[in-house]
C-alpha atoms as a PDB file:
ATOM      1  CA  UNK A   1       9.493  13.502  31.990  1.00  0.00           C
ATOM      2  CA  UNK A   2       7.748  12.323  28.750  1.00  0.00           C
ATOM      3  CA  UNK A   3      10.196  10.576  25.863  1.00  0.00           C
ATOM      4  CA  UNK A   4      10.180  13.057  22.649  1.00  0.00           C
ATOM      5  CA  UNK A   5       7.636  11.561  19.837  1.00  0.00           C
ATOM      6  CA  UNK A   6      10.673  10.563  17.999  1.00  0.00           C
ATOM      7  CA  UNK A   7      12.298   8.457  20.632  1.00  0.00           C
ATOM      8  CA  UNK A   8       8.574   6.899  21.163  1.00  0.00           C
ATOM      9  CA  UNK A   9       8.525   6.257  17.600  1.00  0.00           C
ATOM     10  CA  UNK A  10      12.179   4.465  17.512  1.00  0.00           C
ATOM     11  CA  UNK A  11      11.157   2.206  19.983  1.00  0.00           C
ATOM     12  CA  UNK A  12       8.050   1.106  17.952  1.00  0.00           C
ATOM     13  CA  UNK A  13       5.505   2.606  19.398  1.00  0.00           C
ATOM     14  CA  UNK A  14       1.994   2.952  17.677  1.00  0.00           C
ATOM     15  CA  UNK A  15      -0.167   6.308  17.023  1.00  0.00           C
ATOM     16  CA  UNK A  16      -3.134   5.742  16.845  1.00  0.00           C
ATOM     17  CA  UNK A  17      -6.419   8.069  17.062  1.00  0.00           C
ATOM     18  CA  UNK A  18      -7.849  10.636  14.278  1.00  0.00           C
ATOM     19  CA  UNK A  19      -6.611  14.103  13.040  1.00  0.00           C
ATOM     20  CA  UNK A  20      -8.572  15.961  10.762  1.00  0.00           C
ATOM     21  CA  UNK A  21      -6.596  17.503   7.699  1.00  0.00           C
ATOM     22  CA  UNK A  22      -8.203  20.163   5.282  1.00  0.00           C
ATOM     23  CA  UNK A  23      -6.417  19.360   1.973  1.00  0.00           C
ATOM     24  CA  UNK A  24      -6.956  19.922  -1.848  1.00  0.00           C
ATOM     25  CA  UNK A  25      -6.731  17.800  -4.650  1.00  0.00           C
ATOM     26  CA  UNK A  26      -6.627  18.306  -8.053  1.00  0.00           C
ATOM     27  CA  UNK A  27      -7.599  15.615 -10.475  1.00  0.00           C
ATOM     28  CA  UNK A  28      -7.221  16.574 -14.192  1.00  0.00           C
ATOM     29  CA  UNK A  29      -9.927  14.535 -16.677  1.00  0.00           C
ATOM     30  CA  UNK A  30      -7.180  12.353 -17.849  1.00  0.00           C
ATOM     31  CA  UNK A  31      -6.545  10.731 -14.808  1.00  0.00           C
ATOM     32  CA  UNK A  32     -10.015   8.817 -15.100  1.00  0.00           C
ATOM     33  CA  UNK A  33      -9.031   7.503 -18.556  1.00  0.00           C
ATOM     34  CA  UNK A  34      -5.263   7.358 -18.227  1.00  0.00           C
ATOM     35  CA  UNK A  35      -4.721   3.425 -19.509  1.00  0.00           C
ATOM     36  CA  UNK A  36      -2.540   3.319 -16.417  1.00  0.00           C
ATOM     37  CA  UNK A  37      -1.902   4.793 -12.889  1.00  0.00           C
ATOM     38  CA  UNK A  38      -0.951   8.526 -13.174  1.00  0.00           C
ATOM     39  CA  UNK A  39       1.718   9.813 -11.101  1.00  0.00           C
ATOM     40  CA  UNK A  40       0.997  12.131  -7.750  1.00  0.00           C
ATOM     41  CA  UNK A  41       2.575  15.402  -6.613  1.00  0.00           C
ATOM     42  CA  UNK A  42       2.159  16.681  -3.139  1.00  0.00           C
ATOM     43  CA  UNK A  43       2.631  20.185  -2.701  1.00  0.00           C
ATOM     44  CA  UNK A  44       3.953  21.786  -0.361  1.00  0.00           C
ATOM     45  CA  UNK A  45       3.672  25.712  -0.143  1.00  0.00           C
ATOM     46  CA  UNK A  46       5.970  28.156   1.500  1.00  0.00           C
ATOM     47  CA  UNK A  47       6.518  29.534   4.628  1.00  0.00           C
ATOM     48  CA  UNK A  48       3.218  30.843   6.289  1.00  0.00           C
ATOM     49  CA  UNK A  49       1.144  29.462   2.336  1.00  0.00           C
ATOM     50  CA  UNK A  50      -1.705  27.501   2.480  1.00  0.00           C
ATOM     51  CA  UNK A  51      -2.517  24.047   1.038  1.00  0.00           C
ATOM     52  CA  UNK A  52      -5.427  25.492  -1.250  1.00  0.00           C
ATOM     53  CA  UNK A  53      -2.116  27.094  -3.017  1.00  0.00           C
ATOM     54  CA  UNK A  54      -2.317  23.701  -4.639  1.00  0.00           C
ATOM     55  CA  UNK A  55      -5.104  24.807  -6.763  1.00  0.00           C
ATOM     56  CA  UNK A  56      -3.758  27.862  -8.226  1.00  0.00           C
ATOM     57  CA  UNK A  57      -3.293  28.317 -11.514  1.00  0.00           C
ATOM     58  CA  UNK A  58       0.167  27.605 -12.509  1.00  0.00           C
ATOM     59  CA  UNK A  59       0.032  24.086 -10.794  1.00  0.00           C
ATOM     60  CA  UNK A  60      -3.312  22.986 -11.804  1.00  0.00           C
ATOM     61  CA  UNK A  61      -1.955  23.783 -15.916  1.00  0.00           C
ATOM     62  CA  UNK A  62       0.374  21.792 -14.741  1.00  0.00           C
ATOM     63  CA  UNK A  63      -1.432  18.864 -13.347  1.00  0.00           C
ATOM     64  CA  UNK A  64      -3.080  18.963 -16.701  1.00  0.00           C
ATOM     65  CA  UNK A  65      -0.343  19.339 -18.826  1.00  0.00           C
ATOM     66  CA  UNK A  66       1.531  16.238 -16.924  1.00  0.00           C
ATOM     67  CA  UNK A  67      -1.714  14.101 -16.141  1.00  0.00           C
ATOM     68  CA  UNK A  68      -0.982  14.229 -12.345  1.00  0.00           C
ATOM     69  CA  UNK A  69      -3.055  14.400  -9.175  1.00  0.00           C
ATOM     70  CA  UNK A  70      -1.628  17.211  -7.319  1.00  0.00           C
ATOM     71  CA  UNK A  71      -2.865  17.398  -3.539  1.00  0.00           C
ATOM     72  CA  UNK A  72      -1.688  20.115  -0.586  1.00  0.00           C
ATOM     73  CA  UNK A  73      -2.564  20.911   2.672  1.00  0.00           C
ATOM     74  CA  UNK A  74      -1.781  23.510   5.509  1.00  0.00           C
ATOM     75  CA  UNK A  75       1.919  22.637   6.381  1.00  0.00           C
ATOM     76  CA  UNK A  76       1.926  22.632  10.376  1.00  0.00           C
ATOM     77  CA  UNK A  77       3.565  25.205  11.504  1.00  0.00           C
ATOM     78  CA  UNK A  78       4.296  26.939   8.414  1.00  0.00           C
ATOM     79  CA  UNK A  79       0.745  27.841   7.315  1.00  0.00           C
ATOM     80  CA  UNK A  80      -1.053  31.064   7.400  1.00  0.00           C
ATOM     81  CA  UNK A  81      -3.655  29.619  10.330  1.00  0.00           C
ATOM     82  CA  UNK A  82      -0.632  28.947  12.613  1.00  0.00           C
ATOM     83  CA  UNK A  83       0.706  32.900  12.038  1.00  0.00           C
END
């Protein structure tokens, strides 16, 4: 029988391969002329939400408003694909 991932992962062991993960990022203008790194907020949307959620309106005023890059992405498990 096969160790759970997080007993493989307590031991050390190394993932390693590709997974490909839709996402969405916001940038606001002032991030490319902030005088200094902005800050980042990852998202993460409710049960059975989507990533893209990341984009709506309320959170992209306030990735403006706070001069943050905001990014989501499908949750696994939790997401409206996996329902």
């Amino acid at each position: 029988m096969s160790k759970p991932l997080a007993a493989k992962l307590a031991e050390g062991t190394v993932l390693q391969g590709t997974y490909r993960i839709p996402f969405t990022a916001i940038v606001p203008a002032c991030a490319y002329t902030a005088p200094a790194p902005v800050g980042m907020v990852v998202y993460g949307h409710g049960l059975m939400g989507k990533g893209e959620q990341a984009a709506s309106g309320a959170i992209r005023d306030t990735a403006v408003d706070l001069c943050m890059v905001v990014v989501g992405t499908d949750m696994r498990g939790m997401s409206t694909p996996d329902g």
